[in-house]
Protein backbone atom coordinates (compact mmCIF):
# COMPACT_ATOMS: atom_id res chain seq x y z
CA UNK A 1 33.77 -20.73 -0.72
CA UNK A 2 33.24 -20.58 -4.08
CA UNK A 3 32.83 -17.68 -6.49
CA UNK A 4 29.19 -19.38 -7.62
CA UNK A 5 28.77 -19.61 -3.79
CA UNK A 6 29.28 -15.39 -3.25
CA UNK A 7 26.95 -15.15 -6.19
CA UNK A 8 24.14 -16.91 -5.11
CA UNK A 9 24.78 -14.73 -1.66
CA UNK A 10 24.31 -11.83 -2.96
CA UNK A 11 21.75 -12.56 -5.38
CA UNK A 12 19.77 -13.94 -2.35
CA UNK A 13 20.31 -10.51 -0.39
CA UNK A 14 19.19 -8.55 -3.40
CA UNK A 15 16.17 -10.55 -3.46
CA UNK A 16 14.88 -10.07 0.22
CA UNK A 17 15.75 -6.29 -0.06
CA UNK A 18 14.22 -6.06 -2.76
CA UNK A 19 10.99 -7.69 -1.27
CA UNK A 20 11.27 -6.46 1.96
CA UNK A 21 11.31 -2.89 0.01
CA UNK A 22 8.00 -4.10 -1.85
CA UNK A 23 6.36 -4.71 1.28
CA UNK A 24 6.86 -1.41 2.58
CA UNK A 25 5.80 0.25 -0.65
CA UNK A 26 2.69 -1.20 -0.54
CA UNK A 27 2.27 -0.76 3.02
CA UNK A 28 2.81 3.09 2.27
CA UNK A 29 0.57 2.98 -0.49
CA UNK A 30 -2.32 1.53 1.21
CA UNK A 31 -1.97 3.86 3.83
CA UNK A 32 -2.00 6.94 1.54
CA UNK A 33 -5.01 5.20 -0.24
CA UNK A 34 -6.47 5.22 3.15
CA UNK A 35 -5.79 8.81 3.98
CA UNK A 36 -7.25 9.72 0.62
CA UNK A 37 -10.56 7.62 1.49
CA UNK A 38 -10.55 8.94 4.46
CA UNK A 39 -10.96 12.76 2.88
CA UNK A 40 -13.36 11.06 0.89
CA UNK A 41 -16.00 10.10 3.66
CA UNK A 42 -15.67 13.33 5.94
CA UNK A 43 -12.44 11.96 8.38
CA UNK A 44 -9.43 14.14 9.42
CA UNK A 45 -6.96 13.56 12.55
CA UNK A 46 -6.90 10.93 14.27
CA UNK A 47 -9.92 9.26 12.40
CA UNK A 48 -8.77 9.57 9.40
CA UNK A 49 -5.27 7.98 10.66
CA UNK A 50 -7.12 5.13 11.99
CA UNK A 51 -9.24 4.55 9.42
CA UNK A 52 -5.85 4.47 7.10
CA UNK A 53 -4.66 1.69 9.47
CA UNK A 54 -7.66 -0.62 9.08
CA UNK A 55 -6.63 -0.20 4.87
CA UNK A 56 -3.42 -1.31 5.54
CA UNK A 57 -4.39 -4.44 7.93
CA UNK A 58 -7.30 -5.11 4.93
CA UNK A 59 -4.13 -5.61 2.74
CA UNK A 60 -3.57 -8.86 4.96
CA UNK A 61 -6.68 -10.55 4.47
CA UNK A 62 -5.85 -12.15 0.99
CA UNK A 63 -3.16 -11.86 -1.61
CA UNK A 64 -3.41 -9.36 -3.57
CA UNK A 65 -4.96 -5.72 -3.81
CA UNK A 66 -8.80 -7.25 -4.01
CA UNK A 67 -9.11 -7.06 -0.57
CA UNK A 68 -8.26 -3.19 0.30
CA UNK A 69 -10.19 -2.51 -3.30
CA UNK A 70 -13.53 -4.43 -1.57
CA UNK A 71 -12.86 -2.47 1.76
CA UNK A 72 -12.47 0.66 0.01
CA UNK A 73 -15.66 -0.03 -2.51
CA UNK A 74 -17.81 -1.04 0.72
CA UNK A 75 -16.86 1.59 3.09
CA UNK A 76 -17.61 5.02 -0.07
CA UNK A 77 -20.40 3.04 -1.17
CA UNK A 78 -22.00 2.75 2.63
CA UNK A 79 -20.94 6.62 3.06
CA UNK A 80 -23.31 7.31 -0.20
CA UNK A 81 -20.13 8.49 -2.08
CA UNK A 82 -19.65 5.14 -4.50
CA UNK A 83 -16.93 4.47 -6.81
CA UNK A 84 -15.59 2.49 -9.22
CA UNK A 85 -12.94 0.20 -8.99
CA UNK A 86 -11.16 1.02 -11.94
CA UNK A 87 -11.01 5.16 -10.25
CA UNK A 88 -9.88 3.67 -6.86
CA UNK A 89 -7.28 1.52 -8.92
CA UNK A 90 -5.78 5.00 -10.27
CA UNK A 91 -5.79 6.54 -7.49
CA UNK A 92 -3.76 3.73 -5.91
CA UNK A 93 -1.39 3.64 -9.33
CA UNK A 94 -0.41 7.28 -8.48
CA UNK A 95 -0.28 6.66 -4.78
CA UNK A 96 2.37 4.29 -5.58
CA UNK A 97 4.82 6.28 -6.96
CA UNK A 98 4.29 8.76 -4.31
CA UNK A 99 4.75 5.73 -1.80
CA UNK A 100 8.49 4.73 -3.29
CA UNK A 101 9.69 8.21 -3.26
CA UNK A 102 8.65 8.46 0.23
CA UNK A 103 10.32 5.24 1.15
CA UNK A 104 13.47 5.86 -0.60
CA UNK A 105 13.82 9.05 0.51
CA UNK A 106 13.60 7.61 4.02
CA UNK A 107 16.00 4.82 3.16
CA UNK A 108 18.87 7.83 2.57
């Protein structure tokens, strides 16, 4: 084996860590975005846990965020507490970061 061959190996690892770590980010995120809705439309406990689930299976519909933003728009709009994407897009910008720290704190 080659020194071009241990190369591409590792670059190859570094990739799918570094999308498998992706994934779980947004994962995380989505379900913090889904607590936060939650607290938005009157759930706590357990409902508010399960309605953070059904964000994060949203996130599986399409590529992309469009789907969790539609579910999220749909579900405060039916609730009478509407909002616009560009707020919910924030929100989910700063739920991010809080998302990595999590996971790399876990990763430790």
């Amino acid at each position: 084996m080659t020194t071009f061959d241990d190369r591409e190996k590792a670059f190859e690892a570094q990739y799918e860590h570094d999308e498998q770590l992706k994934f779980k980010v947004n994962a995380r995120r989505n379900k913090l975005l889904g607590l936060w809705a939650a607290g938005l439309l009157g759930k706590a406990g357990a409902d508010a846990e399960a309605y953070a689930k059904e964000v994060v299976m949203a996130d599986f519909e399409k590529p992309g965020d469009s789907d969790v933003m539609h579910k999220l728009m749909s579900d405060l709009a039916a609730a009478g507490k509407p909002m616009e994407e560009h707020s919910i897009r924030k929100q989910s910008e700063r739920l991010s970061e809080e998302a990595k720290k999590q996971i790399m704190s876990e990763a430790r």
